[in-house]
N, C-alpha and C. Protein backbone atom coordinates (compact mmCIF):
# COMPACT_ATOMS: atom_id res chain seq x y z
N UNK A 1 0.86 -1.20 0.00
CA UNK A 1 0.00 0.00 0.00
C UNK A 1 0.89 1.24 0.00
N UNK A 2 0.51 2.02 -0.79
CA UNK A 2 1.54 3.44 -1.04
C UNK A 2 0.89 4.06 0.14
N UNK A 3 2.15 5.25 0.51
CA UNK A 3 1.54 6.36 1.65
C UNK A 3 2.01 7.66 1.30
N UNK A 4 1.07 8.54 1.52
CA UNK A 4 1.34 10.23 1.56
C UNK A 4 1.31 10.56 2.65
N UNK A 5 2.28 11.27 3.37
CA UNK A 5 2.50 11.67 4.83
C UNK A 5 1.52 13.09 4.77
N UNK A 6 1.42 13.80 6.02
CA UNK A 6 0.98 15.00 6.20
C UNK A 6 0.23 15.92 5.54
N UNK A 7 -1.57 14.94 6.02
CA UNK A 7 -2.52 15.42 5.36
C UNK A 7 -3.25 16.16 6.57
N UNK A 8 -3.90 16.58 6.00
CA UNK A 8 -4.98 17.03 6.61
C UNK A 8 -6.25 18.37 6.49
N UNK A 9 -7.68 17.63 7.15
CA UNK A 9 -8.74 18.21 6.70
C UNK A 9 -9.82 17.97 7.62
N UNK A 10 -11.22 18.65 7.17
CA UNK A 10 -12.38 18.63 8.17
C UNK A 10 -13.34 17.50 7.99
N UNK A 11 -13.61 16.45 9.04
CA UNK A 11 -14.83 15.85 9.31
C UNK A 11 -16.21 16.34 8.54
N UNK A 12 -16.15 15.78 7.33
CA UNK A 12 -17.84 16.62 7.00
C UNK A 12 -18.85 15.68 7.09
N UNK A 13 -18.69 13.97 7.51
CA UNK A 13 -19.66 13.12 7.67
C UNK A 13 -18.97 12.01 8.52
N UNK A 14 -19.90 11.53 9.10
CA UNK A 14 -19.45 10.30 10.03
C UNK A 14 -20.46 9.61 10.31
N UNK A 15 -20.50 8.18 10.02
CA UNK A 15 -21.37 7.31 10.82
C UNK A 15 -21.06 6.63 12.38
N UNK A 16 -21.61 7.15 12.83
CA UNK A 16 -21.34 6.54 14.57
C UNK A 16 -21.49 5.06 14.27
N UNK A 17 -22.61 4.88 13.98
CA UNK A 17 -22.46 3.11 14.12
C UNK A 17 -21.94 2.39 13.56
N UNK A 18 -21.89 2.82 12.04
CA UNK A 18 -20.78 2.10 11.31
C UNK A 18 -19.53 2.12 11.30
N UNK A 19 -19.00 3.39 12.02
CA UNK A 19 -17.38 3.92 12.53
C UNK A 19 -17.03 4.30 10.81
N UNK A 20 -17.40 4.76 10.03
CA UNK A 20 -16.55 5.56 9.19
C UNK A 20 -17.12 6.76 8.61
N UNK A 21 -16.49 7.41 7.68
CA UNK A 21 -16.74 8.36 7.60
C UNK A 21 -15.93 9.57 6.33
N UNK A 22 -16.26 10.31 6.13
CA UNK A 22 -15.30 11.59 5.00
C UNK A 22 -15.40 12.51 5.19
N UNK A 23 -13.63 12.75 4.78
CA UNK A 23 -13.01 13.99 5.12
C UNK A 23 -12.89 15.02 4.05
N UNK A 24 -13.06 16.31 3.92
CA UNK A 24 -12.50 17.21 2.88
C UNK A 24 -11.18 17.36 2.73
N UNK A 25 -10.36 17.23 2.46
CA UNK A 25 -8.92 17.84 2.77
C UNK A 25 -8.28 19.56 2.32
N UNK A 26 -7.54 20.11 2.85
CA UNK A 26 -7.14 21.24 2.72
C UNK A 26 -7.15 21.37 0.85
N UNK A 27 -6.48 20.51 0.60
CA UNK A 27 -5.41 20.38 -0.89
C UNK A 27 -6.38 20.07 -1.65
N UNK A 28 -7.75 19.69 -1.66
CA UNK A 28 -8.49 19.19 -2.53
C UNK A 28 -10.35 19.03 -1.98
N UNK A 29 -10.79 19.19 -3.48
CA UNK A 29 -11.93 19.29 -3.30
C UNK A 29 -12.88 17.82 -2.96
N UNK A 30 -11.75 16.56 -3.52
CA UNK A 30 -12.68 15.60 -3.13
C UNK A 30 -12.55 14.23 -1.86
N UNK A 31 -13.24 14.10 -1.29
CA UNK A 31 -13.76 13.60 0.26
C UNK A 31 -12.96 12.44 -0.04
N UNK A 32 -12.07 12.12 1.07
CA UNK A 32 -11.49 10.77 1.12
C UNK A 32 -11.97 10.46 2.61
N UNK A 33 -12.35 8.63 2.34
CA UNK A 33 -12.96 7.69 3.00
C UNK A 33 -11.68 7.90 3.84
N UNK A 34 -12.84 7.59 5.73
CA UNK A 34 -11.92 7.37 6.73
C UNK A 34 -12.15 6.56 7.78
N UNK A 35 -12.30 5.23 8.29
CA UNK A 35 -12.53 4.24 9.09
C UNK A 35 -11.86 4.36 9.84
N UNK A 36 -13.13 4.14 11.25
CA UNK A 36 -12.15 4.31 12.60
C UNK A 36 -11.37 3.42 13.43
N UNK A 37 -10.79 2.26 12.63
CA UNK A 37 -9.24 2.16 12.52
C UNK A 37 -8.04 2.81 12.00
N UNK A 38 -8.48 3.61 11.14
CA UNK A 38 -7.40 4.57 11.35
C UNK A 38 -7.01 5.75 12.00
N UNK A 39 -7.80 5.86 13.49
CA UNK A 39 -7.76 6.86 14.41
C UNK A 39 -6.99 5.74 15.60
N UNK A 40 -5.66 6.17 15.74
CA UNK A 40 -5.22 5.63 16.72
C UNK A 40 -4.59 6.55 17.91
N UNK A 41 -4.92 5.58 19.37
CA UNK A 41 -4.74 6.43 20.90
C UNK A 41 -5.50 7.68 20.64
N UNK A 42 -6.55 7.45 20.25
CA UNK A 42 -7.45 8.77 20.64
C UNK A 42 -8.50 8.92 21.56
N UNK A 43 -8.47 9.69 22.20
CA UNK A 43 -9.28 9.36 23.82
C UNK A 43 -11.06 9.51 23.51
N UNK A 44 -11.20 9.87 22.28
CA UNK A 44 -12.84 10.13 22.22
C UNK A 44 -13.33 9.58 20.22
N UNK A 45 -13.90 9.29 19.71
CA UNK A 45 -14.15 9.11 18.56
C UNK A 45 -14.35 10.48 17.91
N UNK A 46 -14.08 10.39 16.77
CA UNK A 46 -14.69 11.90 15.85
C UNK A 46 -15.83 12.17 15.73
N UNK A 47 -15.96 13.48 15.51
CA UNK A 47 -17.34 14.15 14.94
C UNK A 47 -17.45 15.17 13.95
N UNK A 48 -18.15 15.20 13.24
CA UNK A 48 -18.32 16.24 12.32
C UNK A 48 -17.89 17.78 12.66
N UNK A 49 -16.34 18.06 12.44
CA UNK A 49 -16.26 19.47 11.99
C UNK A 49 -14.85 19.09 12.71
N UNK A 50 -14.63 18.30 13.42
CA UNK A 50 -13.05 17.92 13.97
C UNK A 50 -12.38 18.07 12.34
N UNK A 51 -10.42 18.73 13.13
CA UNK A 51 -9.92 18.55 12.20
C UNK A 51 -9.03 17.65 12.15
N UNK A 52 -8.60 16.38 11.16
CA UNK A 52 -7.92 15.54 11.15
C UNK A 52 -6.53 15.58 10.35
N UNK A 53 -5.42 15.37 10.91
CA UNK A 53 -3.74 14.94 10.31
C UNK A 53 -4.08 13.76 10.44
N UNK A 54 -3.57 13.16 8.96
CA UNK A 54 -3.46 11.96 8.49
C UNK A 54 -2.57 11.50 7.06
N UNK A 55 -2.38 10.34 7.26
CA UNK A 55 -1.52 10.10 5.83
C UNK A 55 -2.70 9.46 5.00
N UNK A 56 -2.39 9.36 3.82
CA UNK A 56 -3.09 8.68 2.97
C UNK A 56 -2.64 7.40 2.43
N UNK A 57 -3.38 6.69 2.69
CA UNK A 57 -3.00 5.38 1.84
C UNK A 57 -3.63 4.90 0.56
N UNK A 58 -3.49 4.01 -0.20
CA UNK A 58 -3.89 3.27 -1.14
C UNK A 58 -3.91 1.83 -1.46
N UNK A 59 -5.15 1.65 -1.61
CA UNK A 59 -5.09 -0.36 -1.53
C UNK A 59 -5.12 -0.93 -2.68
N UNK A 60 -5.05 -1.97 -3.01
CA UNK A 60 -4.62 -2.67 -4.00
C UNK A 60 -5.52 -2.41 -5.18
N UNK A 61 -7.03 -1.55 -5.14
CA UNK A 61 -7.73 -1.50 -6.19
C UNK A 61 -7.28 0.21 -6.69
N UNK A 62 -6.78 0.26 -5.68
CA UNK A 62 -5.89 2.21 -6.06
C UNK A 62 -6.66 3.12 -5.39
N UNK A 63 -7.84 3.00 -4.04
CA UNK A 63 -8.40 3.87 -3.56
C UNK A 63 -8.16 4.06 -2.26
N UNK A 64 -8.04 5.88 -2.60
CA UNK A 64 -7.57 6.22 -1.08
C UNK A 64 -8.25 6.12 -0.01
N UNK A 65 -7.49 5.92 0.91
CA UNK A 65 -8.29 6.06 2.62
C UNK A 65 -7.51 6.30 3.43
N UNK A 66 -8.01 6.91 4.57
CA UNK A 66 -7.06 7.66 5.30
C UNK A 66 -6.20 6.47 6.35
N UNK A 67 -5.30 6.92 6.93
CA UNK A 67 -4.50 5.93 8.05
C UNK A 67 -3.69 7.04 8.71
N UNK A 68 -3.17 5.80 10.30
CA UNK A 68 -2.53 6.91 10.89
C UNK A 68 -2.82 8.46 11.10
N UNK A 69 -4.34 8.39 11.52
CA UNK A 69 -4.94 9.69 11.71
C UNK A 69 -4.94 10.19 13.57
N UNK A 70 -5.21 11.46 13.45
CA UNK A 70 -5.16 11.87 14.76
C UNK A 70 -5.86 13.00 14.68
N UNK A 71 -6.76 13.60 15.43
CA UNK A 71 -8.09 14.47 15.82
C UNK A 71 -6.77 15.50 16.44
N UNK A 72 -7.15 16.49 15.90
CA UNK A 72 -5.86 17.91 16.12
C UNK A 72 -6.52 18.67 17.47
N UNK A 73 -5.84 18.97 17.99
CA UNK A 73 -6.01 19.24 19.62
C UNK A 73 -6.19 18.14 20.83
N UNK A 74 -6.11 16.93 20.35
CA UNK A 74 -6.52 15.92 21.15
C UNK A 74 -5.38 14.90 21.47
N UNK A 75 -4.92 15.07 22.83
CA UNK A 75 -3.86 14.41 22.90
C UNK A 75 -3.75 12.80 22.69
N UNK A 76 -2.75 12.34 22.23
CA UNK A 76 -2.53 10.99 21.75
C UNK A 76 -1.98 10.36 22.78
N UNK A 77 -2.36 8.91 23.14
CA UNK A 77 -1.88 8.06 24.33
C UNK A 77 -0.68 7.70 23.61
N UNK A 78 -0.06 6.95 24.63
CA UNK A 78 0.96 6.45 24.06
C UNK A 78 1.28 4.69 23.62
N UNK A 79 -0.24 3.94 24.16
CA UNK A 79 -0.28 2.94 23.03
C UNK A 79 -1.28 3.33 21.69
N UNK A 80 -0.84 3.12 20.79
CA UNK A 80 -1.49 3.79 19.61
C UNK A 80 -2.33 2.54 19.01
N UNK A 81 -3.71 2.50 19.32
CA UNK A 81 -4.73 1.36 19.22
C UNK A 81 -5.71 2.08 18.97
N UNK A 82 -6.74 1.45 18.21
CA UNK A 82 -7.67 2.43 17.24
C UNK A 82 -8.88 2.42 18.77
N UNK A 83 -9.43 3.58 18.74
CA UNK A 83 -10.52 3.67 19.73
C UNK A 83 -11.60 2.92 19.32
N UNK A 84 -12.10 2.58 20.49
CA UNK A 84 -13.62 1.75 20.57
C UNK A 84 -14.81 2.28 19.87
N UNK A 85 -15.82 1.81 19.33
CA UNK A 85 -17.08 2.85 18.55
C UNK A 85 -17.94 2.14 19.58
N UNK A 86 -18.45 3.37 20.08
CA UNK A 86 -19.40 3.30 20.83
C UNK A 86 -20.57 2.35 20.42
N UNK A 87 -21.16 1.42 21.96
CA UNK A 87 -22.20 0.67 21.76
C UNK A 87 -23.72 1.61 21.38
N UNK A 88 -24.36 1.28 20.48
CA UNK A 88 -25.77 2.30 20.95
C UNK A 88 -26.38 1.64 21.86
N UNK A 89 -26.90 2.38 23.13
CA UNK A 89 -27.79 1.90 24.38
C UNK A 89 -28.91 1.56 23.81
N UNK A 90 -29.39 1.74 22.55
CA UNK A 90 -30.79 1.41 22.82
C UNK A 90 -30.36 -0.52 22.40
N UNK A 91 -29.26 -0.71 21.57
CA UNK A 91 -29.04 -1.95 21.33
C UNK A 91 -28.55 -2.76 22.82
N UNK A 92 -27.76 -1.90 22.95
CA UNK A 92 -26.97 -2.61 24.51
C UNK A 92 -28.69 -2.93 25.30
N UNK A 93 -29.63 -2.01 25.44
CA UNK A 93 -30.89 -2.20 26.22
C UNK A 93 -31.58 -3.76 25.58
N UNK A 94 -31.60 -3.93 24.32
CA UNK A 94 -32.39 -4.71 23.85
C UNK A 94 -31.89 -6.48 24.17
N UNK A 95 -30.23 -6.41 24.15
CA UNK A 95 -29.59 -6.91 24.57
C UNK A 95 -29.96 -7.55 26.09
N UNK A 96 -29.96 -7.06 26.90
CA UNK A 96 -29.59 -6.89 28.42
C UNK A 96 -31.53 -7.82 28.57
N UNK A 97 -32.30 -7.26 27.61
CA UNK A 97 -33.85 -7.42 27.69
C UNK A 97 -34.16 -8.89 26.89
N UNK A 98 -33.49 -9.20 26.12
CA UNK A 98 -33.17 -10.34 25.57
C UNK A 98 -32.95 -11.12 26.40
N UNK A 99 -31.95 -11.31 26.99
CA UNK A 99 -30.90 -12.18 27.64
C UNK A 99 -31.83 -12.31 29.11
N UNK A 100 -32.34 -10.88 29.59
CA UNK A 100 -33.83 -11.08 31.01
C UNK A 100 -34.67 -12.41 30.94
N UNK A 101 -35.12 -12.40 29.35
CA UNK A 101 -36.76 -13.00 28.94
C UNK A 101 -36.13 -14.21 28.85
N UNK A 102 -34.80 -14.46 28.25
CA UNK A 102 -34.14 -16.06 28.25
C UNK A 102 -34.31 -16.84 29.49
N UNK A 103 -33.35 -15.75 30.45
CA UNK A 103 -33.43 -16.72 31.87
C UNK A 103 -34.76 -16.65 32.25
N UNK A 104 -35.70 -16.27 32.29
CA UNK A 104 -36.69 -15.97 32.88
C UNK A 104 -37.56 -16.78 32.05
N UNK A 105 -37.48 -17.40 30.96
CA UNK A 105 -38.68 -18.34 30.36
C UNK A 105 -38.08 -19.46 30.62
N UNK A 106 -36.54 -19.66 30.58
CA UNK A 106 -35.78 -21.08 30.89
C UNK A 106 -36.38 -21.36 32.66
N UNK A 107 -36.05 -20.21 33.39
CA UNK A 107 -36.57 -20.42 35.04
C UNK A 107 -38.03 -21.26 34.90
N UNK A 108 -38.92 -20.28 34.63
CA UNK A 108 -40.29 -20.94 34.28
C UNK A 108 -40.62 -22.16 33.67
N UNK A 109 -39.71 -22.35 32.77
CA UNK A 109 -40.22 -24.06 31.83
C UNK A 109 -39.87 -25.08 33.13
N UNK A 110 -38.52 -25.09 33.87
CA UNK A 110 -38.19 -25.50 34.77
C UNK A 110 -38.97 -25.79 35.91
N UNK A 111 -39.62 -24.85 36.50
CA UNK A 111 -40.92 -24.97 37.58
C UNK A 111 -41.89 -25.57 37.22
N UNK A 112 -42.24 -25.07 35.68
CA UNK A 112 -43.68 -25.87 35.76
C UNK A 112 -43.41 -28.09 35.33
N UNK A 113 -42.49 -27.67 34.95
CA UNK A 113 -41.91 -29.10 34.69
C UNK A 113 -41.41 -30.05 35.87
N UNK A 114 -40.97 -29.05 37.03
CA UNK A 114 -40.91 -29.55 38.42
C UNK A 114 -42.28 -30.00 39.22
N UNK A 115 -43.19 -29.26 38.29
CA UNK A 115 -44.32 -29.47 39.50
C UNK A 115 -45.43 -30.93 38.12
N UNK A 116 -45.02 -30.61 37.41
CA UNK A 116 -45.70 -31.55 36.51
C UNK A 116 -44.97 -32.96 36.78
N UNK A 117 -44.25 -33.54 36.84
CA UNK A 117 -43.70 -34.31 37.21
C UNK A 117 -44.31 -35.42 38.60
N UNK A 118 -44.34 -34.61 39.16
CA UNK A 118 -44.86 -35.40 40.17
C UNK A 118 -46.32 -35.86 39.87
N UNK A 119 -46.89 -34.50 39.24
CA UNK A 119 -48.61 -35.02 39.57
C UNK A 119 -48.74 -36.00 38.95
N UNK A 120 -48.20 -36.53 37.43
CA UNK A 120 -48.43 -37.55 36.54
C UNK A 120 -48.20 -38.98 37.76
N UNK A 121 -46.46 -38.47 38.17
CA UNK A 121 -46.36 -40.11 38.91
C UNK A 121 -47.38 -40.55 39.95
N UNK A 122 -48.17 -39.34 40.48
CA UNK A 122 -49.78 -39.35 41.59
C UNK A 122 -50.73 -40.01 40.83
N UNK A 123 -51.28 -39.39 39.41
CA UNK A 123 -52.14 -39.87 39.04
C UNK A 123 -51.93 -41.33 38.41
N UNK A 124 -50.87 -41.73 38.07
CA UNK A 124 -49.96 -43.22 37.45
C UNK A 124 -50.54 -44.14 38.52
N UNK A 125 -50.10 -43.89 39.96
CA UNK A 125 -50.10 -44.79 41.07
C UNK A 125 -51.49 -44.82 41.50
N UNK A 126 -52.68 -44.19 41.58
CA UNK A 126 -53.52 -43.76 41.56
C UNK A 126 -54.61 -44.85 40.79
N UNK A 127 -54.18 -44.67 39.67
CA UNK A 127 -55.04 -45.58 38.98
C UNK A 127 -54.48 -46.97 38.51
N UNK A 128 -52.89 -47.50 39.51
CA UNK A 128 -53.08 -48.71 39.51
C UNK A 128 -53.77 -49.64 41.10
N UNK A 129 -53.73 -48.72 41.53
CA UNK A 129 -54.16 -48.63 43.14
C UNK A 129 -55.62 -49.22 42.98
N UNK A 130 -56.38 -48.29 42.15
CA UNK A 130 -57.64 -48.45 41.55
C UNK A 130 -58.18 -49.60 40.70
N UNK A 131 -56.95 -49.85 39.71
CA UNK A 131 -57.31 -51.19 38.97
C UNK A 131 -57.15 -52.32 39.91
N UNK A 132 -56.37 -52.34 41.25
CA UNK A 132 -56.13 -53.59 41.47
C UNK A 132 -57.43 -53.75 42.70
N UNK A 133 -57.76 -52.66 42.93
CA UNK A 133 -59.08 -52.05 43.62
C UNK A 133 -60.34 -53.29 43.61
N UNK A 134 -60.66 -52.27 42.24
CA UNK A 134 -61.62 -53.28 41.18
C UNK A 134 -61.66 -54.70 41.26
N UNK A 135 -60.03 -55.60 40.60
CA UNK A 135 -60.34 -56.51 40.45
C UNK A 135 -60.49 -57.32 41.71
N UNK A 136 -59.93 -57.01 42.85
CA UNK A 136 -60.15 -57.43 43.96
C UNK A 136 -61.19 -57.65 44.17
N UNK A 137 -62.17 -56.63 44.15
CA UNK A 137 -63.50 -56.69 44.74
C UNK A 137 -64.41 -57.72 43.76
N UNK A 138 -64.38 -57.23 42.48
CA UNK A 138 -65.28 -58.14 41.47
C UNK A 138 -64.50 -59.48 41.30
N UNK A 139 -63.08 -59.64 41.01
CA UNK A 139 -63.48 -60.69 40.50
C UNK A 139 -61.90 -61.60 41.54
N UNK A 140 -62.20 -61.51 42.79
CA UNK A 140 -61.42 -62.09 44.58
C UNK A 140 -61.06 -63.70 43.58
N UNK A 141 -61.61 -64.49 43.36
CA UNK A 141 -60.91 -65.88 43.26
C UNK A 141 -60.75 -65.94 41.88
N UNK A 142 -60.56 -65.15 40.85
CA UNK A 142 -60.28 -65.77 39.42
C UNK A 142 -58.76 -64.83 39.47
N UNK A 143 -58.28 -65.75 38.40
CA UNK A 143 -56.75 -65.03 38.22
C UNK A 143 -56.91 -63.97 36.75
N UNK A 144 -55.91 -63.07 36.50
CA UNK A 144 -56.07 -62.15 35.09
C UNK A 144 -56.15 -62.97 34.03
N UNK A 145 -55.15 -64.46 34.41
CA UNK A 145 -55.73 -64.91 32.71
C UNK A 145 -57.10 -65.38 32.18
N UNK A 146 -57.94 -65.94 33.52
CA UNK A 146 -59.23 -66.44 33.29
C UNK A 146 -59.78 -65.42 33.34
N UNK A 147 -59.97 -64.44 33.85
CA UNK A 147 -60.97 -62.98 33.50
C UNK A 147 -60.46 -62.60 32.33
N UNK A 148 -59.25 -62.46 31.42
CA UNK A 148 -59.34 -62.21 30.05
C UNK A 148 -59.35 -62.92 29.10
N UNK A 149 -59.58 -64.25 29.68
CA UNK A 149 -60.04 -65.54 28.40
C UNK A 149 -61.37 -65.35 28.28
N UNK A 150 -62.30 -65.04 29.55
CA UNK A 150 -63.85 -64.98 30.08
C UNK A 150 -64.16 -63.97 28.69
N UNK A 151 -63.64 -62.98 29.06
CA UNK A 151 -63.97 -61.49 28.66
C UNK A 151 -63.99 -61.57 27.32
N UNK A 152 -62.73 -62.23 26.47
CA UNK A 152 -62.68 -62.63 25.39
C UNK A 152 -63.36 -63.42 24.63
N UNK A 153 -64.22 -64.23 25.31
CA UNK A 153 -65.50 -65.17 24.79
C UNK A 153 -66.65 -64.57 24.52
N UNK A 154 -66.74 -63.89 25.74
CA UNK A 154 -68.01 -63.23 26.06
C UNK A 154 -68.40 -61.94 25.15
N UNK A 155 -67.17 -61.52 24.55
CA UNK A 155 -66.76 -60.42 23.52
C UNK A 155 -66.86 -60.72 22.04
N UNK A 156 -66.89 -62.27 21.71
CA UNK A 156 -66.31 -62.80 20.31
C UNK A 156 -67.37 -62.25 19.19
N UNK A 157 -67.23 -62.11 18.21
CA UNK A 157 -68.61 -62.14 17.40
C UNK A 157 -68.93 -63.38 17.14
N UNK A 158 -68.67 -64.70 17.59
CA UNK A 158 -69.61 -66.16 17.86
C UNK A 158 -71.04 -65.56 18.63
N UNK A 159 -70.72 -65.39 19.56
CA UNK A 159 -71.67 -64.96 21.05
C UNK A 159 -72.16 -63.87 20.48
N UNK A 160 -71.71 -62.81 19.94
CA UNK A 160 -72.90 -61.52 19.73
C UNK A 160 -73.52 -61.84 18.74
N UNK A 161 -73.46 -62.82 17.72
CA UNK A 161 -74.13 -63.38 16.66
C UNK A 161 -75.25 -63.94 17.11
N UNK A 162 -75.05 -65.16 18.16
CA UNK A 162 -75.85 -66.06 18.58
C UNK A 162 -76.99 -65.13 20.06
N UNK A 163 -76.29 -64.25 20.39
CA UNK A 163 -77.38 -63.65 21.38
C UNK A 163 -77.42 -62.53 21.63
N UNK A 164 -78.34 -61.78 22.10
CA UNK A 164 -79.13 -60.15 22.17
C UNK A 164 -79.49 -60.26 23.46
N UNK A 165 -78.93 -58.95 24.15
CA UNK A 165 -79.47 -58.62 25.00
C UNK A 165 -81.09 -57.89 25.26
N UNK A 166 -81.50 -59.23 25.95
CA UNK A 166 -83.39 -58.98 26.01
C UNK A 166 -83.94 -58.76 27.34
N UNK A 167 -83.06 -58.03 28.39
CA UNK A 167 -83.32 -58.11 29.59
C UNK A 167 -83.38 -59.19 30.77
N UNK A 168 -83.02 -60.09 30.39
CA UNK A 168 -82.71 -61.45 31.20
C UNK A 168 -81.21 -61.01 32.25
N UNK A 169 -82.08 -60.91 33.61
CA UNK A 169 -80.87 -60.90 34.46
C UNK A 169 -80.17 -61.99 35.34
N UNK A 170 -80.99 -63.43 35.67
CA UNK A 170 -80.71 -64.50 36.51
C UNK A 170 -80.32 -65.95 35.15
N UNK A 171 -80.02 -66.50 36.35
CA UNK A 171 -79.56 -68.12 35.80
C UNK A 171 -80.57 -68.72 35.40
N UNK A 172 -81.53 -68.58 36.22
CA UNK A 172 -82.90 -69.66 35.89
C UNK A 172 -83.19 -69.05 34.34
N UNK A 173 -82.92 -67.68 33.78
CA UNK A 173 -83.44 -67.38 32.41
C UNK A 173 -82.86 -67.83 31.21
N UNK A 174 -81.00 -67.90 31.80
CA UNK A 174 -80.34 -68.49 30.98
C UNK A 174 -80.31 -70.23 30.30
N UNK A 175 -80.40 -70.82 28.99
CA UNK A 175 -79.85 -71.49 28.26
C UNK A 175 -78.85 -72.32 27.80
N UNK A 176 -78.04 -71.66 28.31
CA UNK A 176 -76.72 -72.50 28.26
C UNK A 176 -75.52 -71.27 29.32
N UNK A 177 -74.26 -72.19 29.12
CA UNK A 177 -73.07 -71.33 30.00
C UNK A 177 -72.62 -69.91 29.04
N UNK A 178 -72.99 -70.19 27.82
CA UNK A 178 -72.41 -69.34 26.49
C UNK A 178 -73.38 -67.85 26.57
N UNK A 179 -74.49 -68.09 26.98
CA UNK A 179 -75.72 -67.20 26.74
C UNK A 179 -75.15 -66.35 28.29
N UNK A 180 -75.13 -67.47 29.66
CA UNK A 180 -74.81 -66.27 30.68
C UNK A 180 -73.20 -65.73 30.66
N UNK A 181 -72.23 -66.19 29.81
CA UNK A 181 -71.09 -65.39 30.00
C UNK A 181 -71.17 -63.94 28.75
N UNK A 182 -72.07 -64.36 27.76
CA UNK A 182 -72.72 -63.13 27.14
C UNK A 182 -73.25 -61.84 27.91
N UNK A 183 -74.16 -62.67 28.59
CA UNK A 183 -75.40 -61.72 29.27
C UNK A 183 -74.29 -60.99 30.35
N UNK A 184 -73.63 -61.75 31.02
CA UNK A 184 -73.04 -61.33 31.98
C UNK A 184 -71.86 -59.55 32.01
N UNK A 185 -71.16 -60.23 30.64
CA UNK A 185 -69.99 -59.47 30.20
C UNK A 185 -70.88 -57.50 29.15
N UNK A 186 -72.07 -58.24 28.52
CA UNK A 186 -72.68 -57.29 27.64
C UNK A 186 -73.62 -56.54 28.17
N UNK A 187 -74.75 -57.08 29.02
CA UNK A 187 -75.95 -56.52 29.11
C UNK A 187 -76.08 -56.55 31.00
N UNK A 188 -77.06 -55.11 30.64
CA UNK A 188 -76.62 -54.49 32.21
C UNK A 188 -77.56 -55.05 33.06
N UNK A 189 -77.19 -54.93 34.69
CA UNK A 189 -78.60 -55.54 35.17
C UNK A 189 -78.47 -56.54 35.70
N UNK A 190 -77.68 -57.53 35.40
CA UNK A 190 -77.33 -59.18 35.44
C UNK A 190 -76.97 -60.03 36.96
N UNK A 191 -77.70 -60.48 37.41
CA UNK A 191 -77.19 -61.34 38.41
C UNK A 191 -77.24 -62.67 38.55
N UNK A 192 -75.92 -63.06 37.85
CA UNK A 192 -75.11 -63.76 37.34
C UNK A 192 -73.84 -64.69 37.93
N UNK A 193 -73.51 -63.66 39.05
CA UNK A 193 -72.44 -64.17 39.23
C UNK A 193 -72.41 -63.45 40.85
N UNK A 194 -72.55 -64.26 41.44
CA UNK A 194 -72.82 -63.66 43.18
C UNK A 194 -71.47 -63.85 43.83
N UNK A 195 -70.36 -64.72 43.39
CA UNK A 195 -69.38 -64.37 43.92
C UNK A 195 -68.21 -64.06 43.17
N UNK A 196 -68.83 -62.88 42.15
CA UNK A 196 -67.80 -62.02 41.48
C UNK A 196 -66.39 -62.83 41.25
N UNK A 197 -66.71 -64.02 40.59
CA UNK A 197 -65.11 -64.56 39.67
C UNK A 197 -65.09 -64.26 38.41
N UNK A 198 -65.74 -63.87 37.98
CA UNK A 198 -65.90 -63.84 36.26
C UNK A 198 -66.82 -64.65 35.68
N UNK A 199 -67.07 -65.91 36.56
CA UNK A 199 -67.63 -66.90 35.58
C UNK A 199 -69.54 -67.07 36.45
N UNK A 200 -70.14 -66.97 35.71
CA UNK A 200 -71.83 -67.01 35.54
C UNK A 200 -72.42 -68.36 35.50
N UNK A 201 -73.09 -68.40 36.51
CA UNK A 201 -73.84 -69.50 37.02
C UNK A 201 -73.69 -70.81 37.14
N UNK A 202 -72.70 -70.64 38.11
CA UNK A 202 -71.18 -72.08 38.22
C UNK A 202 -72.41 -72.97 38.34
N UNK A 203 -73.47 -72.69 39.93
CA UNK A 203 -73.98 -74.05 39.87
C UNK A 203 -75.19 -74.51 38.86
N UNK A 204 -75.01 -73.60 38.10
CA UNK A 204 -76.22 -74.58 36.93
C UNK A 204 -75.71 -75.07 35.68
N UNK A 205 -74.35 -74.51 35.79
CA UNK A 205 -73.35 -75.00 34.38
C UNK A 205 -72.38 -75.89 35.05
């Protein structure tokens, strides 16, 4: 990159947020580009109407830009590192408000997931408490496989083919063992089975 020593001219535009900006120079009428890396140890960023000493450089496509600049009246530190461009607060705010609503929806998913947790394993235990409830009471001397072989007969489309529920609730009405494990399992009402095993009208079958 070529350099021209000992320039200098006035700030006539600057972008704060983007950090650059153009200069007029004394020697000439047209604005050379100035990025604020090339303001080094300067205690404050530029502004429009500051006057700047600078060299000029040129990059490989042949266009100038300034380097090695310094804001005239403004003393230079003595590590020479390009100044910081200011954050805009309203971004730094949005930031800070961002990052609030994160922890604060992560906190929340957390609680309600703490408290959900349990109720499921309440209602889980709950209703095996309940199933074993049930079969206790209805059906005390049959085991699960004979109440779901029962159930399975009494369910088949053989049996709903062969019989309709016609209001028949006792043994003496029933026909065969096939008709009361029907009646028993399908149609409401039924007394059938007085000591709740599953199976319908032991002593007449």
């Amino acid at each position: 990159m070529a350099i021209e020593n000992n320039k200098k001219g006035k700030l006539v535009r600057w972008n704060e947020d983007r950090g650059f900006g153009f200069i007029k120079p004394d020697y000439d009428n047209t604005d050379i580009f100035i990025h604020i890396s090339g303001l080094r140890g300067m205690s404050r960023a530029p502004i429009i109407g500051d006057i700047i000493h600078y060299e000029t450089g040129f990059d490989d496509n042949g266009k100038a830009r300034v380097i090695n600049a310094k804001i005239e009246g403004m003393p230079q530190a003595m590590a020479l590192v390009p100044i910081a461009r200011k954050a805009r607060p309203e971004r730094a705010n949005h930031q800070i408000r961002n990052a609030y609503v994160h922890r604060t929806t992560r906190s929340t998913r957390a609680k309600r997931g703490s408290k959900i947790i349990p109720i499921m394993l309440i209602v889980m235990i709950v209703l095996a408490v309940y199933s074993k409830i049930i079969n206790q009471k209805f059906y005390p001397n049959s085991s699960k496989s004979e109440i779901a072989e029962a159930t399975d007969i009494a369910q088949s489309p053989r049996l709903a083919e062969a019989f309709q529920c016609q209001g028949k609730v006792y043994c003496s009405e029933m026909s065969s063992y096939d008709e009361a494990l029907f009646y028993l399992y399908n149609c409401p009402g039924t007394k059938m089975d007085g000591d709740h095993d599953g199976a319908p009208c032991e002593s007449q079958f």
